[in-house]
Protein backbone atom coordinates (compact mmCIF):
# COMPACT_ATOMS: atom_id res chain seq x y z
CA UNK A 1 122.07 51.28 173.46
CA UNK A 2 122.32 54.34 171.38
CA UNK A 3 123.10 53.32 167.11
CA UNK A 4 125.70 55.50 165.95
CA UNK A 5 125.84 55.92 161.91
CA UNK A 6 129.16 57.38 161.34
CA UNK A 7 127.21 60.03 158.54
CA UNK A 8 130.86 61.65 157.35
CA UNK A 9 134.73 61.51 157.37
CA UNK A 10 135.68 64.97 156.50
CA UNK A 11 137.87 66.52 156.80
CA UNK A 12 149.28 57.64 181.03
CA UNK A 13 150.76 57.74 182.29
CA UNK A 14 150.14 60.62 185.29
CA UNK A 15 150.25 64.04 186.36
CA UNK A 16 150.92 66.99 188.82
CA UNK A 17 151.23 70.23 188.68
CA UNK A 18 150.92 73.77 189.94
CA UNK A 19 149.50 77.25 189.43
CA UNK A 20 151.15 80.28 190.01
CA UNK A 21 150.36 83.65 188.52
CA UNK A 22 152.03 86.04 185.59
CA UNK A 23 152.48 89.62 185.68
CA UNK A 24 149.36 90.53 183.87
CA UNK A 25 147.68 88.67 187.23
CA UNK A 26 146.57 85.98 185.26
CA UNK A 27 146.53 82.03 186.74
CA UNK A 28 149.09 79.95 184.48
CA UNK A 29 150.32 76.68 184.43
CA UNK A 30 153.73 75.14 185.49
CA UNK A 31 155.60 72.53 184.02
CA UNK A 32 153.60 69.45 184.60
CA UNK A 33 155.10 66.13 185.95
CA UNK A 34 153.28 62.76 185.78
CA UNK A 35 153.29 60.61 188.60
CA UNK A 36 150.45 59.45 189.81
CA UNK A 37 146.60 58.58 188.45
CA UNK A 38 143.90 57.71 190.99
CA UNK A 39 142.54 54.23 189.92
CA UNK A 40 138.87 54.01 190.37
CA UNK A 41 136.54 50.58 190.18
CA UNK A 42 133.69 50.67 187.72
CA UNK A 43 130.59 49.02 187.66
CA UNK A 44 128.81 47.10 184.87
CA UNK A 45 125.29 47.66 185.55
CA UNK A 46 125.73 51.64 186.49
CA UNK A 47 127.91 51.62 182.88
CA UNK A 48 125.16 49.45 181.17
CA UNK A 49 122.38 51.84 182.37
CA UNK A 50 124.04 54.98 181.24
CA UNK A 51 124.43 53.17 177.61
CA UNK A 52 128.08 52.78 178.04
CA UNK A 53 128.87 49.58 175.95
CA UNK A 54 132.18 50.11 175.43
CA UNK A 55 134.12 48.97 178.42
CA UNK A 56 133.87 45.48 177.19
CA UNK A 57 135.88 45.18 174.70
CA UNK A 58 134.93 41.74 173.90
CA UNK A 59 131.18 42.55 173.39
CA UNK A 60 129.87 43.24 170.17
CA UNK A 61 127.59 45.63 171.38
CA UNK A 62 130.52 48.19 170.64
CA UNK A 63 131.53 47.72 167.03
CA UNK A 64 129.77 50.90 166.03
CA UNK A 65 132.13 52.67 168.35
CA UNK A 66 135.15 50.25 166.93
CA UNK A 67 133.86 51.56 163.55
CA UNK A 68 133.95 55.25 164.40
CA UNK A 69 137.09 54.88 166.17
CA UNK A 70 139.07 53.27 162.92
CA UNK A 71 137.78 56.52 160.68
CA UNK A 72 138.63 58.85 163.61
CA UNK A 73 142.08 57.55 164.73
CA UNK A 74 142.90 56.82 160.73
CA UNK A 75 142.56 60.68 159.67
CA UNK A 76 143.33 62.29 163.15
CA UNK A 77 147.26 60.26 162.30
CA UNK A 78 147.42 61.61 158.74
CA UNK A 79 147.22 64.97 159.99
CA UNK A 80 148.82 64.37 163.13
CA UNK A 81 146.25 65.35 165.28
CA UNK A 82 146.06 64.92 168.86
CA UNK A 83 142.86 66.73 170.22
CA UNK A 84 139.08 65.75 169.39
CA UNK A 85 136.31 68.29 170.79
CA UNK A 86 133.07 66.46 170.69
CA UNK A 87 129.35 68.92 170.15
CA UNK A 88 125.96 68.91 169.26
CA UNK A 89 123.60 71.23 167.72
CA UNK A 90 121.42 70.98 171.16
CA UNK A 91 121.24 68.93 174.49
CA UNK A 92 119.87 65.61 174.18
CA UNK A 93 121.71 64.53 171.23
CA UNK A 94 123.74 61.98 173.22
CA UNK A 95 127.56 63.90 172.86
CA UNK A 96 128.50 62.69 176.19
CA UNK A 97 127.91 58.74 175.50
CA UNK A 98 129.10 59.04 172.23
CA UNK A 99 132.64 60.61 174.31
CA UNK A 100 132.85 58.03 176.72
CA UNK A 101 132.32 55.19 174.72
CA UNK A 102 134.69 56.63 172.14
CA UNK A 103 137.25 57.19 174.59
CA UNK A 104 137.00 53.78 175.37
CA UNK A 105 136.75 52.14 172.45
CA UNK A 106 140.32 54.11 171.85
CA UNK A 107 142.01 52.58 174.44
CA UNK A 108 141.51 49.36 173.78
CA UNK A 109 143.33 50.38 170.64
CA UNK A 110 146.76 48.74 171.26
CA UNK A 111 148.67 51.67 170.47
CA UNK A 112 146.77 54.42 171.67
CA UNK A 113 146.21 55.77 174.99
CA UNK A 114 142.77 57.74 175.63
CA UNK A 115 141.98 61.07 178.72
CA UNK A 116 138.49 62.11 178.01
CA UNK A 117 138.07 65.73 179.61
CA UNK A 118 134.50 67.36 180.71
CA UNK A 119 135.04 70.44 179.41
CA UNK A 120 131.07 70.90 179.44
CA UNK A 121 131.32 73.06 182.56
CA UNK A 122 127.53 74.49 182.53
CA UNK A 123 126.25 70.56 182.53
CA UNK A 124 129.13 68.00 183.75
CA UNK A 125 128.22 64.53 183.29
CA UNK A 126 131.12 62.09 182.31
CA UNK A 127 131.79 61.47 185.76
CA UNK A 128 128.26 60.74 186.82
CA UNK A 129 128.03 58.36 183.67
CA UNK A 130 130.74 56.62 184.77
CA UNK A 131 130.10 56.61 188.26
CA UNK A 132 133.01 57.60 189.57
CA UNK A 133 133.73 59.54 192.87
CA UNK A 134 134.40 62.86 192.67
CA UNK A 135 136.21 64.61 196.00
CA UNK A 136 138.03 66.66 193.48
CA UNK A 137 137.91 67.11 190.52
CA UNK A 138 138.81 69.61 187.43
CA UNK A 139 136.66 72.33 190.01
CA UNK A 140 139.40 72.01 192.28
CA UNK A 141 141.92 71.68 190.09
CA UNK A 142 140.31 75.48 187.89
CA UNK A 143 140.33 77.00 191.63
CA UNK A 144 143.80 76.41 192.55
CA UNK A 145 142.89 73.59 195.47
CA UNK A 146 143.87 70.66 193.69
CA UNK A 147 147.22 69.71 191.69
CA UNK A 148 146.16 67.76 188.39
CA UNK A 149 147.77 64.83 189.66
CA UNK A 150 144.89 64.67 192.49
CA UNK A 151 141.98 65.24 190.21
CA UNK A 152 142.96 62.26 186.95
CA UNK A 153 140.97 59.05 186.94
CA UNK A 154 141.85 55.96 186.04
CA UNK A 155 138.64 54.06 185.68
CA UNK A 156 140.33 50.83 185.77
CA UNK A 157 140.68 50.49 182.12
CA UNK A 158 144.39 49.81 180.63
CA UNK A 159 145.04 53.27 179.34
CA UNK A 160 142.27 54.81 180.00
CA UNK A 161 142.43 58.50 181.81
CA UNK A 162 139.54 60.56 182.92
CA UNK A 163 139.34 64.20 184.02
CA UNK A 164 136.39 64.96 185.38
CA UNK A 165 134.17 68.29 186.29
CA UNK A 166 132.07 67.42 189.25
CA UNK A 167 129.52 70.36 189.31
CA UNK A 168 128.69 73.69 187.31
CA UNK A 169 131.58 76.47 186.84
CA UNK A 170 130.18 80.17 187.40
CA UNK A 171 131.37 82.07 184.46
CA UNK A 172 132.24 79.05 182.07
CA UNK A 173 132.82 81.03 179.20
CA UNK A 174 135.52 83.23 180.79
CA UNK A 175 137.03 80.11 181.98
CA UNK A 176 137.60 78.16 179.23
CA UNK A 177 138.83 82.03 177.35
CA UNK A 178 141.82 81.94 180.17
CA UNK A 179 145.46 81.39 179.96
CA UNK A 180 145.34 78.25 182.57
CA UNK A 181 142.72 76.52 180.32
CA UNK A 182 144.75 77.31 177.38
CA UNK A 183 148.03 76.06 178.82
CA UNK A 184 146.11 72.75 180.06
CA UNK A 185 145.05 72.01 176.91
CA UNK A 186 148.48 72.76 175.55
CA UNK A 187 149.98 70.37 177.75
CA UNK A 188 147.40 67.25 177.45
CA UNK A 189 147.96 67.61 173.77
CA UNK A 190 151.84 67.28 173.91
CA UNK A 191 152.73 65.30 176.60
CA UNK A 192 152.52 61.80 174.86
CA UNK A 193 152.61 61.26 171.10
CA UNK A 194 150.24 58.45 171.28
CA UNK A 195 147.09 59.88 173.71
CA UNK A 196 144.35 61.10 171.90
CA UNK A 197 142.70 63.72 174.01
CA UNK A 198 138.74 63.72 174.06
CA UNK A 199 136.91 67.01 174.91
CA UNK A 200 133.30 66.69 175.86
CA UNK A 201 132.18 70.25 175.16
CA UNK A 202 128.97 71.93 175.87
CA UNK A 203 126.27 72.25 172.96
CA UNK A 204 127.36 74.33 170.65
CA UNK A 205 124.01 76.41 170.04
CA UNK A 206 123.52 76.61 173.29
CA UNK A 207 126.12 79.39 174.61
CA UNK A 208 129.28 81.27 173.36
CA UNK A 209 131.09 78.33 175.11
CA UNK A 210 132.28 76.13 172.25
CA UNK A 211 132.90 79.24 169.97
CA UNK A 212 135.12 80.78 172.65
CA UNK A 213 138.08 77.26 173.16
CA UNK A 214 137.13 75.81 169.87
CA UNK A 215 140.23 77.17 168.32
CA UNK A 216 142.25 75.24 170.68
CA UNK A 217 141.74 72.01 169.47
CA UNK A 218 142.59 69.94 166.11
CA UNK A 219 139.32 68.67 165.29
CA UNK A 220 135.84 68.74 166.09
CA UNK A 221 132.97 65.63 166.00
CA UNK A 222 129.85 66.92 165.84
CA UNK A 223 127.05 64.06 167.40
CA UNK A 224 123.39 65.16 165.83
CA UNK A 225 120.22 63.24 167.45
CA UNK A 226 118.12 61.55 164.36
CA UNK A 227 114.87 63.03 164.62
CA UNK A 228 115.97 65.73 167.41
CA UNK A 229 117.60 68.50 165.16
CA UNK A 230 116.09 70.23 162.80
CA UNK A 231 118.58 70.98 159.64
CA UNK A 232 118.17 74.62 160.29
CA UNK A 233 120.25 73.51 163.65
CA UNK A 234 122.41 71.63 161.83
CA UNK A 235 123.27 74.27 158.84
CA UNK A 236 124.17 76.92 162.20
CA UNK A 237 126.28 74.24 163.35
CA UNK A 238 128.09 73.99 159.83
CA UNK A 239 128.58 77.60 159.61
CA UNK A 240 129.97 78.25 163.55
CA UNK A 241 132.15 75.52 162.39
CA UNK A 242 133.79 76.71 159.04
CA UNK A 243 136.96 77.39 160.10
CA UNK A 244 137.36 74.39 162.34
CA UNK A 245 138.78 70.44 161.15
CA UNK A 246 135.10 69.26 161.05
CA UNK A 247 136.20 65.47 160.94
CA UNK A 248 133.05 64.24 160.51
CA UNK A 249 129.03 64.12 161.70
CA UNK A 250 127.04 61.38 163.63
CA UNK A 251 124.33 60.25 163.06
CA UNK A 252 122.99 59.39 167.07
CA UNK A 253 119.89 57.44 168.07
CA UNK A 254 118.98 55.83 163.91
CA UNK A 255 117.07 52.90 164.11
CA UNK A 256 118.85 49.90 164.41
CA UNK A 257 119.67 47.66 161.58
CA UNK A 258 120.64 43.92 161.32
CA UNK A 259 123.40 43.02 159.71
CA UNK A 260 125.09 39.54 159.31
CA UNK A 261 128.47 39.06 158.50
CA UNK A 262 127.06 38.09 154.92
């Protein structure tokens, strides 16, 4: 398993919907309408090889995601926040573990629902780590061949929603730049007061990606690999990032330590 040292605290339902077009020519968003979610088995050993610990909620291999969940969740409410993007400085730093077990570890919070979208269209890998199948997926759904309601995962997890990118998108940055990415992200946020949406984003020194839909969301977690980034990666992080609701840095891959209740 990956140790996560949270470093800083700065600061389902279901759905359909269609696409139609504006008079600039531009692919928008209708009104969307929950109905249905897909519900999709998971299974323990592909979850335990891709370091996802957090499923179980009664293991205590996931209080380090319980941890970073109470600091999250506590100052996302007192500013009424709804959105988390998750980075990194680089690839490799373990953003898309931290995401999923996050998400996770959020919905077994009583109160809150969790959807945990790949927005890392260059590299896609929440649905791989969790296994799922993928006959469509957000692809579909950016192309205009799938209605959201066909392309939402319910990994069998009490209010637990997944929306997941099954392969590369061409042109990723002028994607996430366009009104039907904008008005998804719109929608997610405001359709129930208690989901907390999770965006796995690409890198963020990696392309123009995360500069270009950053603005969208309320906050921003930004995962750093001990040992991996250098703090010249991390200081160009910090400054791409000055304007954003940096909530707060972790610390990914530390040594482990043992602790006793005592």
């Amino acid at each position: 398993m990956e140790i996560i040292k949270p470093a800083s605290e700065k600061a389902e339902h279901q759905a359909s919907s269609s696409l139609v077009t504006s008079s600039s020519g531009q692919p928008t968003l209708n009104a969307l309408s929950y109905v249905q979610t897909k519900v999709v088995p998971l299974r323990a050993e592909h979850l335990e090889r891709n370091r996802i610990v957090a499923y179980n909620k009664n293991s205590n291999m996931g209080g380090a995601f319980d941890l970073l969940r109470t600091q999250i969740l506590r100052t996302m409410e007192e500013n009424g926040w709804r959105t988390l993007a998750i980075t990194s400085p680089t690839p490799g730093a373990g953003k898309t573990v931290m995401a999923i077990n996050l998400a996770m570890s959020i919905a077994h919070h009583t109160t809150k629902t969790a959807l945990l979208v790949d927005f890392d269209l260059r590299r896609p890998k929440v649905g791989s780590c969790l296994g799922l199948t993928m006959e469509t997926s957000l692809n579909e759904f950016l192309s205009g061949k799938a209605e959201l309601q066909d392309v939402l995962v319910n990994p069998t997890l009490p209010r637990f929603v997944v929306l997941p990118t099954r392969e590369p998108v061409p042109l990723s940055t002028e994607v996430l730049s366009s009104p039907v990415v904008s008005d998804l992200i719109s929608d997610l946020r405001e359709r129930y007061a208690s989901r907390i949406v999770i965006f796995d984003l690409p890198p963020l020194l990696s392309s123009d990606d995360v500069i270009t839909v950053l603005p969208q969301f309320d906050c921003v977690l930004l995962v750093v690999a001990n040992g991996e980034n250098s703090t010249k990666e991390i200081e160009e992080c910090l400054h791409h990032l000055a304007t954003a609701n940096l909530i707060g840095t972790v610390l990914n891959k530390g040594e482990q330590q043992n602790r006793s209740y005592y």
